[in-house]
N, C-alpha and C. Protein backbone atom coordinates (compact mmCIF):
# COMPACT_ATOMS: atom_id res chain seq x y z
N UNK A 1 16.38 5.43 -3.20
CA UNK A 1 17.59 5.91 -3.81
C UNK A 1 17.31 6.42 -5.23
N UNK A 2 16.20 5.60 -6.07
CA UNK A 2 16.04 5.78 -7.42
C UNK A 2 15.39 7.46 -7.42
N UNK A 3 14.52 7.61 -6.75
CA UNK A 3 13.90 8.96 -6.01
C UNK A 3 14.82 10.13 -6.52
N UNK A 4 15.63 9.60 -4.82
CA UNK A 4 17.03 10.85 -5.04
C UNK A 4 17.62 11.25 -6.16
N UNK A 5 18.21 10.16 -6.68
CA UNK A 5 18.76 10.46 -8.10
C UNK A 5 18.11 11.12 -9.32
N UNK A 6 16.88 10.72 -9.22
CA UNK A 6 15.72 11.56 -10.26
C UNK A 6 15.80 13.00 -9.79
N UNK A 7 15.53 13.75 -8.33
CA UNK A 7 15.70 14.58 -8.01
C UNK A 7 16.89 15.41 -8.14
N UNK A 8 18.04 14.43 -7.76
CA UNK A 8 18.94 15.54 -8.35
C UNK A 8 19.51 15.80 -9.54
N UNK A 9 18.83 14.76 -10.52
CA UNK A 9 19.09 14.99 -11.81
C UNK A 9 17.86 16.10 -12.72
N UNK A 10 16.89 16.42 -11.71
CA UNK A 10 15.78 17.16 -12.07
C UNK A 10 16.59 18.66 -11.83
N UNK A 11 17.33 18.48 -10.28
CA UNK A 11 18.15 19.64 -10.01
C UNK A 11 19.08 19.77 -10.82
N UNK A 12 19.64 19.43 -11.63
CA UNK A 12 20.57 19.55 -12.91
C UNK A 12 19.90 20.25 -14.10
N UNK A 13 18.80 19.74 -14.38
CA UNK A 13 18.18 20.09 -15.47
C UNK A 13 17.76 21.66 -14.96
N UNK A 14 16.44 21.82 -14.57
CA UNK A 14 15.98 22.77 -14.03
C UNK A 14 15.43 22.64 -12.35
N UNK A 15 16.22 23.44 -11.74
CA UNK A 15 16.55 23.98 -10.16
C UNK A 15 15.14 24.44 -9.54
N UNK A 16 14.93 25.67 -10.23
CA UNK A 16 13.55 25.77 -9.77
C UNK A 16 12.57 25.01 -9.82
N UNK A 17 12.56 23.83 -10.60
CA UNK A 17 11.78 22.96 -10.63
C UNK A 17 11.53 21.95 -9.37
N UNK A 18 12.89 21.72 -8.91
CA UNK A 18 13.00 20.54 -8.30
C UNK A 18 13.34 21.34 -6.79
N UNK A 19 12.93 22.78 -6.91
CA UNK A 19 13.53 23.32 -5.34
C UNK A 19 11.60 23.93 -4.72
N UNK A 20 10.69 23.38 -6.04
CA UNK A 20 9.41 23.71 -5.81
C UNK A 20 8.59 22.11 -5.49
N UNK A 21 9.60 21.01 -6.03
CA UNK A 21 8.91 20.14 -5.70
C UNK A 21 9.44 19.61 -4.27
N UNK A 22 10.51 20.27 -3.77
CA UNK A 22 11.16 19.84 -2.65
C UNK A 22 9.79 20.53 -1.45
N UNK A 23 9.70 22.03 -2.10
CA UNK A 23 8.92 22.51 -1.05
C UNK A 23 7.58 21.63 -1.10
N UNK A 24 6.52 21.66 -1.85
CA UNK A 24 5.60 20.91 -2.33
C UNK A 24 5.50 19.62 -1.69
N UNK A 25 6.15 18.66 -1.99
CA UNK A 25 6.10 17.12 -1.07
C UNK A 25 5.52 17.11 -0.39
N UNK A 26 6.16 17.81 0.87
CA UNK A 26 5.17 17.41 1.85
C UNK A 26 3.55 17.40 2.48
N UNK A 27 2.70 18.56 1.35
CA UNK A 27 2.14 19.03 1.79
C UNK A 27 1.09 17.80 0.96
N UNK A 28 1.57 17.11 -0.20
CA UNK A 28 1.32 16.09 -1.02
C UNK A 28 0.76 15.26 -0.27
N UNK A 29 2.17 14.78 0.22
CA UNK A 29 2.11 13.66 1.32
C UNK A 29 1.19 13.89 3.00
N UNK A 30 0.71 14.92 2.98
CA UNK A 30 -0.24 14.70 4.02
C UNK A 30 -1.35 15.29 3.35
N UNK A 31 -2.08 15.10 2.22
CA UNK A 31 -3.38 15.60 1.71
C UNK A 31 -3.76 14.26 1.13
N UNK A 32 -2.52 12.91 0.86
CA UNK A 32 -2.73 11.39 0.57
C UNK A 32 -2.77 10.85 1.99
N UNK A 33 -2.61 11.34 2.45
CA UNK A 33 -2.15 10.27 3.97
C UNK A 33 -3.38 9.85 3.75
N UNK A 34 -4.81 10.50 4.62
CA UNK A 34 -6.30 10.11 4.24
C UNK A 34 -6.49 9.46 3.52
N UNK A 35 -6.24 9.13 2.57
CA UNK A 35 -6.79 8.24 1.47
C UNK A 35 -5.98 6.98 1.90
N UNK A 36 -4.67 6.76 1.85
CA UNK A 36 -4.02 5.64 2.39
C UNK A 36 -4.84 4.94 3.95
N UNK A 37 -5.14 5.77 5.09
CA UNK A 37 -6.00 4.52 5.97
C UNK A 37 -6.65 4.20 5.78
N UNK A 38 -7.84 4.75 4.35
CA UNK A 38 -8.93 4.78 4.34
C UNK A 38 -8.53 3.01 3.35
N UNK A 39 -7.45 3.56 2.68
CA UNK A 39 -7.03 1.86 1.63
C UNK A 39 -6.68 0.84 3.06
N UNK A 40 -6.40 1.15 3.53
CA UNK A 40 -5.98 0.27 5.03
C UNK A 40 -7.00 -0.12 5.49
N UNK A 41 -8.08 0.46 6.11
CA UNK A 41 -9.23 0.36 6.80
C UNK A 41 -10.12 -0.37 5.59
N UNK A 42 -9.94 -0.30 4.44
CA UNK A 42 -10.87 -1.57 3.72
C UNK A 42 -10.13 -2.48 3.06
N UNK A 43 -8.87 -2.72 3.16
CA UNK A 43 -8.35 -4.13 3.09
C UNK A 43 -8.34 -4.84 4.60
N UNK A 44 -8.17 -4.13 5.52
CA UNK A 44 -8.08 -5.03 6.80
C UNK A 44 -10.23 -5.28 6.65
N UNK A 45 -11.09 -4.82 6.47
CA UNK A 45 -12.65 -4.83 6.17
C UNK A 45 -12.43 -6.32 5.45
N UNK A 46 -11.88 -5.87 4.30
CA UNK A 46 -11.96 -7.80 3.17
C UNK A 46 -11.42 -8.49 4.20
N UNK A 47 -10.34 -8.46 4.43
CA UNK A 47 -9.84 -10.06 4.90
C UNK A 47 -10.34 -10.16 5.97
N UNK A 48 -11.19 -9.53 7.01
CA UNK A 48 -12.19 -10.02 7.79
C UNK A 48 -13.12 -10.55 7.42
N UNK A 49 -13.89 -10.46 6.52
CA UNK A 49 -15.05 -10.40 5.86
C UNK A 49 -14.59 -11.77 5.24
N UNK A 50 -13.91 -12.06 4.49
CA UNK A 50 -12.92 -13.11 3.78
C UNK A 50 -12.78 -14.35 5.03
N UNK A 51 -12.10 -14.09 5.76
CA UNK A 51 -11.74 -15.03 7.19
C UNK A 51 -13.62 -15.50 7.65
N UNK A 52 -14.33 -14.56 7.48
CA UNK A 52 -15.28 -14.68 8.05
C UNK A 52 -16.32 -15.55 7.62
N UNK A 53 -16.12 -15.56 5.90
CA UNK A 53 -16.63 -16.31 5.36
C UNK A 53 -16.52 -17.53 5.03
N UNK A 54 -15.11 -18.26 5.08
CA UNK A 54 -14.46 -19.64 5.26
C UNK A 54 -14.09 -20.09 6.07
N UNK A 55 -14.76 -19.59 7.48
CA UNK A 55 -14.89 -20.11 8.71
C UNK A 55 -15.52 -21.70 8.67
N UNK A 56 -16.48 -21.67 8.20
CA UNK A 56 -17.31 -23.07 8.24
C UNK A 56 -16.15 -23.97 7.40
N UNK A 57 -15.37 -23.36 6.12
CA UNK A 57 -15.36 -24.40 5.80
C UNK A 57 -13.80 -25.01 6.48
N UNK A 58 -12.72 -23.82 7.38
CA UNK A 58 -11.92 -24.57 7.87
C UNK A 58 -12.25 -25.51 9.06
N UNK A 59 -13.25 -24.98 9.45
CA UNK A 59 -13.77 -25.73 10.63
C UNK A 59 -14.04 -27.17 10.43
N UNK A 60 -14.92 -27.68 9.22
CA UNK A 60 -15.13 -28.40 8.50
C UNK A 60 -14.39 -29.06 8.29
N UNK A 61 -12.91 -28.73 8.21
CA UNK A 61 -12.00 -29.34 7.35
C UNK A 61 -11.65 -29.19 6.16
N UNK A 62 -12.40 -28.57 5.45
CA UNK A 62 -12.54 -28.38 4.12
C UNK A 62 -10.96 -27.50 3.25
N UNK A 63 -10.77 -29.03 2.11
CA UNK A 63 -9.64 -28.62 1.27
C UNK A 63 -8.11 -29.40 2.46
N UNK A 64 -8.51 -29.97 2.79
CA UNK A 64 -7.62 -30.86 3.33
C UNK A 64 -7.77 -31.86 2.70
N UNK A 65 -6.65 -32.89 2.03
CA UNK A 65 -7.03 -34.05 1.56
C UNK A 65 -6.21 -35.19 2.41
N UNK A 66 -6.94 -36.08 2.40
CA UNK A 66 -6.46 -37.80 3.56
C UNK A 66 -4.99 -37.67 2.59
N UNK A 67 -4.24 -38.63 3.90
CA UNK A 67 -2.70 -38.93 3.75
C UNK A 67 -2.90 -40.57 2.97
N UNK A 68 -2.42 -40.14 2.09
CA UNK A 68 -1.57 -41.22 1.37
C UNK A 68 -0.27 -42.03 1.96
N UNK A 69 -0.76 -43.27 2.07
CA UNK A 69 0.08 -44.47 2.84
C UNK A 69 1.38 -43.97 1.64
């Protein structure tokens, strides 16, 4: 919503401005797309890698502490 409102207050100010960023967007937004799976494809990488590495110690038990009577 905050978006919109910037936009049409950009369209208030200056029109051509905001009737070039209307066209523009999209072409934005699919020249980032790529870069966004690529941020996807190496955070899902860590927390495998992460899981993978504190395997032993959940297995272990480890960071569990005994119950208090």
């Amino acid at each position: 919503m905050t978006t919109f409102l910037l936009w049409v207050l950009l369209l208030v100010v200056c029109w051509p401005l905001a009737l070039l960023a209307l066209v523009v967007w999209p072409f934005v937004w699919l020249l980032s797309l790529p870069f966004r799976l690529v941020g996807i494809t190496f955070s899902a990488l860590f927390a495998f890698l992460r899981a993978l590495l504190f395997l032993p110690a959940r297995v272990l038990g480890g960071g569990r502490r005994p119950a208090t009577a």
